[in-house]
Protein backbone atom coordinates (compact mmCIF):
# COMPACT_ATOMS: atom_id res chain seq x y z
CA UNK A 1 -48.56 -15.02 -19.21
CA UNK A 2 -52.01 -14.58 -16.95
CA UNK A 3 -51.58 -13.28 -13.37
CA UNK A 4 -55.02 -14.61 -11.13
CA UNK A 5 -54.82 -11.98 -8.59
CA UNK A 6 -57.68 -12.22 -5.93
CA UNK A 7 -58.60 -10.07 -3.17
CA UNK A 8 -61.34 -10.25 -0.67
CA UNK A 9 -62.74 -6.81 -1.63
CA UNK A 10 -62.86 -4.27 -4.35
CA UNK A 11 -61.17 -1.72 -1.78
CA UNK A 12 -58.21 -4.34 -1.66
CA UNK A 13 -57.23 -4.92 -5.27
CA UNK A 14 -53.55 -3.07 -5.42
CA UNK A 15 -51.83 -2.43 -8.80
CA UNK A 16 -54.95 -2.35 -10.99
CA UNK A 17 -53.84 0.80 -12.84
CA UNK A 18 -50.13 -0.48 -12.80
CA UNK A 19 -51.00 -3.86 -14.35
CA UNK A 20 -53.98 -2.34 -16.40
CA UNK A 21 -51.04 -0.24 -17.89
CA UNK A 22 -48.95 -3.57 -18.77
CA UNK A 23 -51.74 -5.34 -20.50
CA UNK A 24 -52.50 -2.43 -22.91
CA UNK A 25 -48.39 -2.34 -23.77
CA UNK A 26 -47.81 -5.95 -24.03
CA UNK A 27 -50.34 -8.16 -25.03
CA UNK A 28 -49.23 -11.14 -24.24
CA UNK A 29 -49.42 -10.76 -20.22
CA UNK A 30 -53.00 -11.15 -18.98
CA UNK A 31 -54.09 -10.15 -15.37
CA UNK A 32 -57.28 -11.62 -13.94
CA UNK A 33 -58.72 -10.19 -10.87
CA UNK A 34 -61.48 -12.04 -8.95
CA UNK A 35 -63.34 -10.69 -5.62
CA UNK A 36 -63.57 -13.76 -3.12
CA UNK A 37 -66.01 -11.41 -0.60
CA UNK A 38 -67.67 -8.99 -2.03
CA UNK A 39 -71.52 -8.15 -2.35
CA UNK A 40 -73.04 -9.24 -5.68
CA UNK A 41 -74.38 -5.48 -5.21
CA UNK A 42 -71.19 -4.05 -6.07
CA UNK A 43 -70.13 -2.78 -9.14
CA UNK A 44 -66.91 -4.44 -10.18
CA UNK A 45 -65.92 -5.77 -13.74
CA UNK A 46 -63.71 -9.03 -13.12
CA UNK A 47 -64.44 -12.44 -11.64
CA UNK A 48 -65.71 -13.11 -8.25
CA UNK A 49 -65.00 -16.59 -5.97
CA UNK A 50 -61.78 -17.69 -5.28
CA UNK A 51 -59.16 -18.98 -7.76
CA UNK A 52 -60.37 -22.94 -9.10
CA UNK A 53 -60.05 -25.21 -11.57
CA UNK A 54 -63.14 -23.80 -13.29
CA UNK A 55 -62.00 -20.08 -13.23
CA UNK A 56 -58.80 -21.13 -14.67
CA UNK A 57 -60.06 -23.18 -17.55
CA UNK A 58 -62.32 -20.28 -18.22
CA UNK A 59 -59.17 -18.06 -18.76
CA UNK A 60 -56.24 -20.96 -19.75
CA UNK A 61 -57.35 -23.31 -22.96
CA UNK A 62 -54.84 -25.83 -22.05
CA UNK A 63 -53.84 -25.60 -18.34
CA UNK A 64 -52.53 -29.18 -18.80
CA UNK A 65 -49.65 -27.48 -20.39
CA UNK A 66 -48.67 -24.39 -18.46
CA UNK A 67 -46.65 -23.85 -15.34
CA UNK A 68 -48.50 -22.87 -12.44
CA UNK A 69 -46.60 -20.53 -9.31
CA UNK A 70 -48.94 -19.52 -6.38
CA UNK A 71 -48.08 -17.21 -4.24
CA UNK A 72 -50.12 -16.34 -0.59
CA UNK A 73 -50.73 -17.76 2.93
CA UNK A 74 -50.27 -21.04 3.61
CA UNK A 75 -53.60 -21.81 3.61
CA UNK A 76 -54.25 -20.68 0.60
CA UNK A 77 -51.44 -22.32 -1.34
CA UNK A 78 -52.50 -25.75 0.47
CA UNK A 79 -55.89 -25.30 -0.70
CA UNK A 80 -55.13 -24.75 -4.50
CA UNK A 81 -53.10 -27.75 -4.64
């Protein structure tokens, strides 16, 4: 399983240890985090831009073949369709 989990800003990302903890027990679950507005400046380790077709075919070899749940604001949802 891979969790896409973006956040504007590094200061917003919640459950990094949590989930950081998961992935080291259970290899099979996969989090990726991506930064939608943060300054290339910044020091940060995961993706950056918002959640797309290319960032998921990055992570997913087949996303033809896996199930797909999105979860956030309307607008958001709407716009990953």
């Amino acid at each position: 399983m891979t969790l896409f989990a973006s956040f504007g800003k590094k200061e917003n990302v919640i459950f990094y240890e949590s989930f950081t903890d998961v992935m080291k027990k259970n290899k099979a679950i996969r989090v990726v985090y991506t930064l939608t507005q943060e300054d290339e400046a910044t020091e940060w380790g995961g993706e950056r831009g918002r959640v797309s077709e290319k960032l998921l075919q990055k992570h997913i070899k087949d996303v033809s073949s896996v199930v797909f749940y999105v979860v956030g604001s309307p607008a958001m949802v709407s716009g990953t369709r």
